[in-house]
C-alpha atoms as a PDB file:
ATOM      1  CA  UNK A   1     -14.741  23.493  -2.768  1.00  0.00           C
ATOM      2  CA  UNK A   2     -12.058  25.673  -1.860  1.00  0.00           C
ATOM      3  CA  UNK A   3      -9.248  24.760   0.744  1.00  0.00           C
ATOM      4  CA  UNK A   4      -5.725  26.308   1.977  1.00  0.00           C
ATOM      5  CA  UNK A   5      -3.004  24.318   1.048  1.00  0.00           C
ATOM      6  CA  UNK A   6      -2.550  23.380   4.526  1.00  0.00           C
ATOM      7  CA  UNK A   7      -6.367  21.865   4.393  1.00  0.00           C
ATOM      8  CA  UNK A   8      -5.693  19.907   1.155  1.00  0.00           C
ATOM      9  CA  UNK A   9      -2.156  18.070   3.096  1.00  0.00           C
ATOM     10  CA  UNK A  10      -4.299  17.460   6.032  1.00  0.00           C
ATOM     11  CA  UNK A  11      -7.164  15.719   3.629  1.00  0.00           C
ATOM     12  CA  UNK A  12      -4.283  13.629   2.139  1.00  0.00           C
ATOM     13  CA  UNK A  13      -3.707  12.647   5.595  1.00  0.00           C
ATOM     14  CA  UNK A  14      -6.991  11.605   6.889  1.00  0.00           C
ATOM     15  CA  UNK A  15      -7.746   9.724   3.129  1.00  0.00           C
ATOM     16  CA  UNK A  16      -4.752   8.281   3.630  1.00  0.00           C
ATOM     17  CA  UNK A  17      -5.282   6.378   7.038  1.00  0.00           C
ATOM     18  CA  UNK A  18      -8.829   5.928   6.236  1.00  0.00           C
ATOM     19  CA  UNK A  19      -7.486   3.601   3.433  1.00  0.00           C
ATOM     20  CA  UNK A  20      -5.283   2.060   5.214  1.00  0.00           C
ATOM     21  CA  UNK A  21      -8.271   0.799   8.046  1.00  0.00           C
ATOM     22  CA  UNK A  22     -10.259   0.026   4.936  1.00  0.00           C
ATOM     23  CA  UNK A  23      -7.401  -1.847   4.066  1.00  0.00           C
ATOM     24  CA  UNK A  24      -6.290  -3.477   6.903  1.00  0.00           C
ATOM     25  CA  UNK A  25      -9.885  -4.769   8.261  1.00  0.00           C
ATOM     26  CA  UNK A  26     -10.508  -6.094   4.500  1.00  0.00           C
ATOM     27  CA  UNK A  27      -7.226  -8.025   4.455  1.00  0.00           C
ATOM     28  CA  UNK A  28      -7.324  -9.335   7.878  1.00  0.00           C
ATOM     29  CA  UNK A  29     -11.022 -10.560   7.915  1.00  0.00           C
ATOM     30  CA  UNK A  30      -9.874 -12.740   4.672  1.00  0.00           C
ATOM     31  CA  UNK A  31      -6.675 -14.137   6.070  1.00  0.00           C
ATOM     32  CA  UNK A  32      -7.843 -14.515   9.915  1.00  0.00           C
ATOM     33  CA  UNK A  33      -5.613 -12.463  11.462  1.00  0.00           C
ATOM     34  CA  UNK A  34      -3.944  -8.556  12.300  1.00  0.00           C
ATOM     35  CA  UNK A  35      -2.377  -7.312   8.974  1.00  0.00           C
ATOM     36  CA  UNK A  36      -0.704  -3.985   8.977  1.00  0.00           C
ATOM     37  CA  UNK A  37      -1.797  -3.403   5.501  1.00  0.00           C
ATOM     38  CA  UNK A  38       0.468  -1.277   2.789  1.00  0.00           C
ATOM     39  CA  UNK A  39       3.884  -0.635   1.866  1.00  0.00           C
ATOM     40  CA  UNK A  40       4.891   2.116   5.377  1.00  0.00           C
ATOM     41  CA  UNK A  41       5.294   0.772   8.621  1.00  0.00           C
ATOM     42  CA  UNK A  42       2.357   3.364   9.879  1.00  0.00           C
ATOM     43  CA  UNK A  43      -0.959   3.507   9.693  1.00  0.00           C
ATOM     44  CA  UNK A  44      -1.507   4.698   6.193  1.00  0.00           C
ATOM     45  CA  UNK A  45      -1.673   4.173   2.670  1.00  0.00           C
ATOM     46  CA  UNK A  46      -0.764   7.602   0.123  1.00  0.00           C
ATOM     47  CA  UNK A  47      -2.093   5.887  -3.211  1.00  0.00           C
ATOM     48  CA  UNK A  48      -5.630   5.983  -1.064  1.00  0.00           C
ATOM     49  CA  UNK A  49      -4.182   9.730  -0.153  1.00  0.00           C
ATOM     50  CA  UNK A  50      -3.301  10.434  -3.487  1.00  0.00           C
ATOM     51  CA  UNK A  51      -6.550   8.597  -5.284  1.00  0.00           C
ATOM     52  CA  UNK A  52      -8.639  10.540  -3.128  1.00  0.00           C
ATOM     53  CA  UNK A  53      -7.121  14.264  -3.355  1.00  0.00           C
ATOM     54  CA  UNK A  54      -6.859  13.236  -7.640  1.00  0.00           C
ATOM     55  CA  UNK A  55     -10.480  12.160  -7.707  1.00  0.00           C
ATOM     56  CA  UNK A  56     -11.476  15.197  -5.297  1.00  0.00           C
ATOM     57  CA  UNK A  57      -9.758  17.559  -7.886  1.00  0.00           C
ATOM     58  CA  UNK A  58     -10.432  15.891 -11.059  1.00  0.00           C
ATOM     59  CA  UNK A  59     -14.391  16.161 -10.658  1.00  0.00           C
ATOM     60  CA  UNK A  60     -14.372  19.531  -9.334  1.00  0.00           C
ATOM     61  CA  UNK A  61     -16.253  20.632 -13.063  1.00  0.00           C
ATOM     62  CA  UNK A  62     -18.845  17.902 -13.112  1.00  0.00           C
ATOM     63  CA  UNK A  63     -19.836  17.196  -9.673  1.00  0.00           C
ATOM     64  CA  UNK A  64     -23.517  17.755 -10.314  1.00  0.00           C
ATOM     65  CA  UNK A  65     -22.893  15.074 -13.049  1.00  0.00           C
ATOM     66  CA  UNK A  66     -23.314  11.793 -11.517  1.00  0.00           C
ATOM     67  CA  UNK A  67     -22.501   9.777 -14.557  1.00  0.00           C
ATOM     68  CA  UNK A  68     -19.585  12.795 -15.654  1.00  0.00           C
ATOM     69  CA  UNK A  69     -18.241  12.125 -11.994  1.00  0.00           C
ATOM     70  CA  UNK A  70     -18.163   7.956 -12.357  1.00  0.00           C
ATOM     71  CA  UNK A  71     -16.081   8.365 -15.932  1.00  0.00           C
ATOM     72  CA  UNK A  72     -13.611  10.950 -14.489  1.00  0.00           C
ATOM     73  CA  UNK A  73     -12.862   9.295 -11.135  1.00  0.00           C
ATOM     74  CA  UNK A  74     -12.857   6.075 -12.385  1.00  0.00           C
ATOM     75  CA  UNK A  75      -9.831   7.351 -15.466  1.00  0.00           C
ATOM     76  CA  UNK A  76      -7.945   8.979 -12.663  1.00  0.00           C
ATOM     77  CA  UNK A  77      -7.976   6.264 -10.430  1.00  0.00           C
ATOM     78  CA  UNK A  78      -7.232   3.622 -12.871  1.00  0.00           C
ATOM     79  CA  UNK A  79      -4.143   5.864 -13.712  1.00  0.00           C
ATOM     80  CA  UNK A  80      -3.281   6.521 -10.707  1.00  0.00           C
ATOM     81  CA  UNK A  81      -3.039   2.888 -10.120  1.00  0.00           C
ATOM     82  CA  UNK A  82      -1.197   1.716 -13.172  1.00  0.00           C
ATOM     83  CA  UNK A  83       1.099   4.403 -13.222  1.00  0.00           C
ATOM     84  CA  UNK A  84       1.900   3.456  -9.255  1.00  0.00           C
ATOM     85  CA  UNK A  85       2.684   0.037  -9.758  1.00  0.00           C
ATOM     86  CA  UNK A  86       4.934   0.040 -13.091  1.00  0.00           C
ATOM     87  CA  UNK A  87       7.269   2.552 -10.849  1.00  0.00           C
ATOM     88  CA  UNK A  88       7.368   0.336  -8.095  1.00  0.00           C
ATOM     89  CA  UNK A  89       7.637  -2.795  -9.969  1.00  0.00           C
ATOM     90  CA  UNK A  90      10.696  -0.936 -11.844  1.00  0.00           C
ATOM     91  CA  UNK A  91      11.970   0.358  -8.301  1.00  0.00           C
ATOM     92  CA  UNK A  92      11.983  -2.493  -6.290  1.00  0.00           C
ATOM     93  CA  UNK A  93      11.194  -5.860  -8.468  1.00  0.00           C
ATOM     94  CA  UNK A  94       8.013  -6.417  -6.422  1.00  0.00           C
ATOM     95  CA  UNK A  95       4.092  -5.870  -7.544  1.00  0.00           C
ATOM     96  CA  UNK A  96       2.480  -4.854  -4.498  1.00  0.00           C
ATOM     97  CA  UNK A  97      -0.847  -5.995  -6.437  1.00  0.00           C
ATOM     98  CA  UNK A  98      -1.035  -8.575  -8.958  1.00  0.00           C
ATOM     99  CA  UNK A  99      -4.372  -8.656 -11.199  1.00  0.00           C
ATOM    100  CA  UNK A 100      -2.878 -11.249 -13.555  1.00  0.00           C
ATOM    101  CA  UNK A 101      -5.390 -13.847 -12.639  1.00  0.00           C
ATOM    102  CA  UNK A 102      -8.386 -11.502 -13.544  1.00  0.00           C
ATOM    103  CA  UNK A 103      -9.849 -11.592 -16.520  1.00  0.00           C
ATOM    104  CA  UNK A 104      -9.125  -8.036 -18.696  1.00  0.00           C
ATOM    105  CA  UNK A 105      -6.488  -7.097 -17.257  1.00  0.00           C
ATOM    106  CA  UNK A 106      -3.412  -5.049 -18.486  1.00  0.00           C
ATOM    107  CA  UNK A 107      -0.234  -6.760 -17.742  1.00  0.00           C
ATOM    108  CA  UNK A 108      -1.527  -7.229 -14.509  1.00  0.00           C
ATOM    109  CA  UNK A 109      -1.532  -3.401 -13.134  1.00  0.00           C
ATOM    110  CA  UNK A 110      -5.288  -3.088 -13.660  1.00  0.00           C
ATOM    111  CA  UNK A 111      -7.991  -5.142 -14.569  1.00  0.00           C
ATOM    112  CA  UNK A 112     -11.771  -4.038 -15.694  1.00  0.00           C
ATOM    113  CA  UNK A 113     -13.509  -4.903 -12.409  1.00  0.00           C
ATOM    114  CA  UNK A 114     -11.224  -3.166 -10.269  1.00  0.00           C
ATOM    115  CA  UNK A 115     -11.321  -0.301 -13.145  1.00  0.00           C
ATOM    116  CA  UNK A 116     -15.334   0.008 -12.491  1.00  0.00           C
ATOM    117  CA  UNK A 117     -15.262  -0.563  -8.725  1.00  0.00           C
ATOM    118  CA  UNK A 118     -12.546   2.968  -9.259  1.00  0.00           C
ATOM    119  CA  UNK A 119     -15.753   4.273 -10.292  1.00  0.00           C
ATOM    120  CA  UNK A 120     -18.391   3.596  -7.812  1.00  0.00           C
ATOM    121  CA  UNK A 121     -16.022   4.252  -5.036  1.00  0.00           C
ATOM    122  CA  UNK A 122     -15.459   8.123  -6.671  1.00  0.00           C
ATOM    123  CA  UNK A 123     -19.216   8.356  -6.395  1.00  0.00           C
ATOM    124  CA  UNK A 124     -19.223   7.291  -2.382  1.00  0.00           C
ATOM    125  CA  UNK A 125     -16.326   9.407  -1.982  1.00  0.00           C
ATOM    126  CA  UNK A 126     -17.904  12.462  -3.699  1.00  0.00           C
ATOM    127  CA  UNK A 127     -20.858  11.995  -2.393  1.00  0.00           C
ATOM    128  CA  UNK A 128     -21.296  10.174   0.672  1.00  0.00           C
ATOM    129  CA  UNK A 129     -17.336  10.262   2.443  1.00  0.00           C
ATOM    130  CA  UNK A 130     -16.472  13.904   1.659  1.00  0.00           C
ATOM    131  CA  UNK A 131     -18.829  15.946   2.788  1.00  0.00           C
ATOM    132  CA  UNK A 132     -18.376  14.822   6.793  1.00  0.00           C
ATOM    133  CA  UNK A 133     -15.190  14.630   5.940  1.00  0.00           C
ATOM    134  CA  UNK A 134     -15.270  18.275   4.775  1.00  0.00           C
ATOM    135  CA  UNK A 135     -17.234  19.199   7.935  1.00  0.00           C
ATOM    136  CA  UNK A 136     -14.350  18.164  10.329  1.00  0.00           C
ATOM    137  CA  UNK A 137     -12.055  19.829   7.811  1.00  0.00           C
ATOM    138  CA  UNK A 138     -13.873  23.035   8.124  1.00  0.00           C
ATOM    139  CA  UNK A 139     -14.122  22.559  12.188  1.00  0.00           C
ATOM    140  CA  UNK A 140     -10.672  22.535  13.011  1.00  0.00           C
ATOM    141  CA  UNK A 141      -9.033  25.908  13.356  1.00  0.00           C
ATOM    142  CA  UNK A 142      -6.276  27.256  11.054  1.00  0.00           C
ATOM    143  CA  UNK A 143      -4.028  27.847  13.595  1.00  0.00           C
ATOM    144  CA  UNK A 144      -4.345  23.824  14.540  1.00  0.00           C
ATOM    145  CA  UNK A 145      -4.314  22.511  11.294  1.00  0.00           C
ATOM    146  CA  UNK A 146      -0.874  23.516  10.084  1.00  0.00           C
ATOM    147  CA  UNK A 147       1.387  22.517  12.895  1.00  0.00           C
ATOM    148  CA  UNK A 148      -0.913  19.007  12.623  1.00  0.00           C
ATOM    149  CA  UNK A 149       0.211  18.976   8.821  1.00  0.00           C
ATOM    150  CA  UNK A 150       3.857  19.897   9.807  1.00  0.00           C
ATOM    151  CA  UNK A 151       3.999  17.059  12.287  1.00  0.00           C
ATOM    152  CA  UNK A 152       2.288  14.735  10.431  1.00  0.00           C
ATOM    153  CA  UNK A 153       4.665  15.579   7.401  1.00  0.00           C
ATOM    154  CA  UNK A 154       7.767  14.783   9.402  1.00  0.00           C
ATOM    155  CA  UNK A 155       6.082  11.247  10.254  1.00  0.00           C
ATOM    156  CA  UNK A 156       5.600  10.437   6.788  1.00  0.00           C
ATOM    157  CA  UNK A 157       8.905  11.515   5.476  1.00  0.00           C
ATOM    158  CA  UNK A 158      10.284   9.477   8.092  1.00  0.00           C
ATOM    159  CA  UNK A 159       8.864   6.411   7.943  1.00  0.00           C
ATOM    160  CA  UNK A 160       8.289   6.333   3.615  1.00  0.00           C
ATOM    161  CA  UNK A 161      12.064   6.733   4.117  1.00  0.00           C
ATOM    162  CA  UNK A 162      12.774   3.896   6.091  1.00  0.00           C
ATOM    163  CA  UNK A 163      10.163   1.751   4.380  1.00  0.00           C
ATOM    164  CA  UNK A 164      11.785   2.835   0.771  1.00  0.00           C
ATOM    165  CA  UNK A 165      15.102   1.230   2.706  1.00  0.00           C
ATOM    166  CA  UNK A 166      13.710  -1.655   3.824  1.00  0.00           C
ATOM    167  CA  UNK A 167      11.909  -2.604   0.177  1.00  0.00           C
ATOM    168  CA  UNK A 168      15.239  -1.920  -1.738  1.00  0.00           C
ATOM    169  CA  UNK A 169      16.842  -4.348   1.054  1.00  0.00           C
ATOM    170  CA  UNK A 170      14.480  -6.704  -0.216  1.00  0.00           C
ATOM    171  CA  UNK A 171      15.544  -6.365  -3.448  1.00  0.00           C
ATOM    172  CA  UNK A 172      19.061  -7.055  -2.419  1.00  0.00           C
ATOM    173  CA  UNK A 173      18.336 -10.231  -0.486  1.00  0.00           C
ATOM    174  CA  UNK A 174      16.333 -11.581  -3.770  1.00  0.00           C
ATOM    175  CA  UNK A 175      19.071 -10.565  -6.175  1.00  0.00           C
ATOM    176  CA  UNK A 176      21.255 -12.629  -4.177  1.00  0.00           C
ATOM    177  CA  UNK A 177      18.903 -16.044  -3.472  1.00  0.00           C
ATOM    178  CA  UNK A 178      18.586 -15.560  -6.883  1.00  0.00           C
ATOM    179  CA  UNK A 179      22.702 -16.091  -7.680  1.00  0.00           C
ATOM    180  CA  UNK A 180      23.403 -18.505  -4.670  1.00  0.00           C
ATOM    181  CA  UNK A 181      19.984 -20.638  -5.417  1.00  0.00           C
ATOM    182  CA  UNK A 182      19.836 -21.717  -1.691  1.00  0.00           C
ATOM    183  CA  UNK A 183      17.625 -25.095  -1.113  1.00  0.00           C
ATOM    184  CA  UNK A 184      14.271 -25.122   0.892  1.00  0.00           C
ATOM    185  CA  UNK A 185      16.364 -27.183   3.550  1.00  0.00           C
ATOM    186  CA  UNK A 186      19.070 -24.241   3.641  1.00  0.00           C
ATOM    187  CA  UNK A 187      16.716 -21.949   4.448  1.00  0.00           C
ATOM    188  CA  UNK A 188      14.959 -24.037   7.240  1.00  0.00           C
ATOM    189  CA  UNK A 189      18.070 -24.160   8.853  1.00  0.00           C
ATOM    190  CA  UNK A 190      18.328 -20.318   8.931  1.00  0.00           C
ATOM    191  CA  UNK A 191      15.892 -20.501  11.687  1.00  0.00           C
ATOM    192  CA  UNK A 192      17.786 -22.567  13.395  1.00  0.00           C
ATOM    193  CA  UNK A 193      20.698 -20.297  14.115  1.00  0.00           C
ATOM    194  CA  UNK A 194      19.329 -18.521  16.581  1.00  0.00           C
ATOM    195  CA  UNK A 195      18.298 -14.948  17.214  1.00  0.00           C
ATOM    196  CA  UNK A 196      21.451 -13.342  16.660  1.00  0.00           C
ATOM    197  CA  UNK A 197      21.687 -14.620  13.408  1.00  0.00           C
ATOM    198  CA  UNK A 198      17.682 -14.595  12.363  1.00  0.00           C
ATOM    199  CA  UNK A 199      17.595 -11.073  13.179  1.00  0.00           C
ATOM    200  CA  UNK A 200      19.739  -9.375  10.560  1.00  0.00           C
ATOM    201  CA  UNK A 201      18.665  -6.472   8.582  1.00  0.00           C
ATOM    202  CA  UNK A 202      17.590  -7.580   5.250  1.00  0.00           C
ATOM    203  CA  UNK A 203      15.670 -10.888   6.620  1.00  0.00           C
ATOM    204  CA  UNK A 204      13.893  -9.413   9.436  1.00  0.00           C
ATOM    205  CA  UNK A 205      12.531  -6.296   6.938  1.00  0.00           C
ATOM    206  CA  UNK A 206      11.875  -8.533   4.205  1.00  0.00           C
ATOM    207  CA  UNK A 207       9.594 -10.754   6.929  1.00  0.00           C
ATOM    208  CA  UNK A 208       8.276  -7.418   7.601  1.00  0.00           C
ATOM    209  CA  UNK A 209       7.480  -6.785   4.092  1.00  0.00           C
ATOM    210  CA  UNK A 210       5.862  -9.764   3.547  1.00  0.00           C
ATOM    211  CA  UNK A 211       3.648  -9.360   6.864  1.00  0.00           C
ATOM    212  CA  UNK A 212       2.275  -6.240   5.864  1.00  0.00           C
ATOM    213  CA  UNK A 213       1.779  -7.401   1.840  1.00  0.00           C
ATOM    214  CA  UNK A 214       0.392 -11.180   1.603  1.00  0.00           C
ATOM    215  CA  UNK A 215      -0.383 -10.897  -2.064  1.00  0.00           C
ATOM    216  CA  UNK A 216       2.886  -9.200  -3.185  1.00  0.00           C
ATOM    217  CA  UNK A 217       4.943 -11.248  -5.516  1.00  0.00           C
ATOM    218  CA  UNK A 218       8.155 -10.494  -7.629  1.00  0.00           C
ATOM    219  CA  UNK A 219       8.219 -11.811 -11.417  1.00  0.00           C
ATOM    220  CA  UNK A 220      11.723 -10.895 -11.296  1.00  0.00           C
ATOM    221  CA  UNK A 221      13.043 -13.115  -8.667  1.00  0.00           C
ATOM    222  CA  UNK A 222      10.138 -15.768  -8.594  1.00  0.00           C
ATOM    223  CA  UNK A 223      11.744 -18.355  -7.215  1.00  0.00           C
ATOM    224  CA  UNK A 224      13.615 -16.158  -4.826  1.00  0.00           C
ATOM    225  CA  UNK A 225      10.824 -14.952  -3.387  1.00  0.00           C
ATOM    226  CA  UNK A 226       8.688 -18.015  -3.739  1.00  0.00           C
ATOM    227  CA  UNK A 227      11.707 -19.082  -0.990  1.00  0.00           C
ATOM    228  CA  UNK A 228      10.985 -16.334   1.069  1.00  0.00           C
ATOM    229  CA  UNK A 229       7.303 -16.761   1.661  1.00  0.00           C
ATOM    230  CA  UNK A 230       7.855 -20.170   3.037  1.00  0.00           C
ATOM    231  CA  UNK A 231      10.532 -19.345   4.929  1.00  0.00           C
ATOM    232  CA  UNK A 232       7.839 -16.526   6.910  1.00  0.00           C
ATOM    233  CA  UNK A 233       5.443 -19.334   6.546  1.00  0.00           C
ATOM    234  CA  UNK A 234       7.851 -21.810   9.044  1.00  0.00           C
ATOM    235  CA  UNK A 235       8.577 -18.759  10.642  1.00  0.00           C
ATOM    236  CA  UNK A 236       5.001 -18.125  11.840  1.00  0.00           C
ATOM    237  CA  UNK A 237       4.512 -22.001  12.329  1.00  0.00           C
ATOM    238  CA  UNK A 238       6.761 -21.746  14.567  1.00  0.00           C
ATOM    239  CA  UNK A 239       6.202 -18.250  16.792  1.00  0.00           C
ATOM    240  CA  UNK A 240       2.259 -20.290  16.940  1.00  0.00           C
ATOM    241  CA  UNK A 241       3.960 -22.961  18.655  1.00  0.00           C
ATOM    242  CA  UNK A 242       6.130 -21.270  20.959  1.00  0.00           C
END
């Protein structure tokens, strides 16, 4: 399995919104309702990108070893996955996914189950996703694929930016609940002020945040954030009633 460079950016691509519609149908069958899965704005989700291009390289040597190709997928992703949340944990104070509640886990970045279910998806992706995947691939023309991956690029850049913004702006707000300690009652009355006021920076992206990530939480700023979830919780009371 040979591809340009070019080919291999444009597979990160496809993975990458194919995760996130994986994603986004999962979460919003369970919660009854449109969720814009992942940490971007857009529509896609680079650990799926990244797992997938890893898992894709990784087994390379043992692909006609189906039992080979479960252990090495299933490492990679697991690592993949660990490693990705203690950075952004560190980054921003907020765990994007939270498998304290399972049982094995590892300070809550990975748990057993999800570490097996790593495997069996590396065996539908090696062998069931890929290769149709690898016959569009092939189908487009070179000359189409790398202004696609140039354009597509930009896109990304541009909107991890502004999503990398808009998470550390949520750090900001909880750092300062956190100091000023407002009351459940102070923040009702937020909502109260009117648009001007309910549509500053920090509030609006952190409601934004929170839309896109229902099982987020920050172990940093509990209580902060604990405040901030009910606050989107009024908030969408209320935008039901209007």
């Amino acid at each position: 399995m040979f591809y340009t460079q070019s080919q291999w950016l444009l597979l990160f691509f496809l993975y990458c919104v194919a995760g996130w519609v994986w994603e986004s149908l999962y979460v919003s069958i369970r919660k009854r309702s449109w969720v814009n899965r992942g940490f971007l704005h857009g529509p896609w989700l680079p650990i799926y990108g990244t797992g997938a291009i890893l898992i894709l390289f990784t087994t390379l040597p043992c692909q006609e070893n189906l039992p080979l190709t479960f252990l090495v997928g299933m490492v990679t992703a697991t690592i993949l996955e660990g490693a990705t949340g203690m950075v952004m944990e560190r980054v921003f104070h907020m765990r994007w996914w939270d498998y304290s509640d399972k049982p094995l886990n590892w300070k809550g970045y990975i748990c057993l189950s999800v570490t097996v279910a790593w495997g069996f998806f590396s065996l539908l992706l090696v062998y069931v996703l890929h290769p149709p995947m690898e016959r569009l691939l092939l189908w487009i023309p070179q000359w189409l694929v790398e202004p696609a991956v140039l354009l597509l690029t930009i896109l990304f850049v541009v909107d991890a930016t502004k999503s990398i913004q808009d998470a550390l702006g949520l750090k900001s707000l909880m750092i300062r609940l956190s100091e000023h300690r407002p009351s459940p009652e102070r923040l009702q009355t937020l909502l109260s002020y009117g648009k001007s006021h309910w549509r500053t920076r920090s509030l609006h992206r952190a409601m934004s945040i929170l839309q896109r990530n229902p099982s987020a939480m920050s172990h940093h700023h509990r209580e902060a954030f604990v405040s901030l979830k009910n606050l989107k919780k009024i908030k969408d009371y209320k935008n039901r009633r209007v």
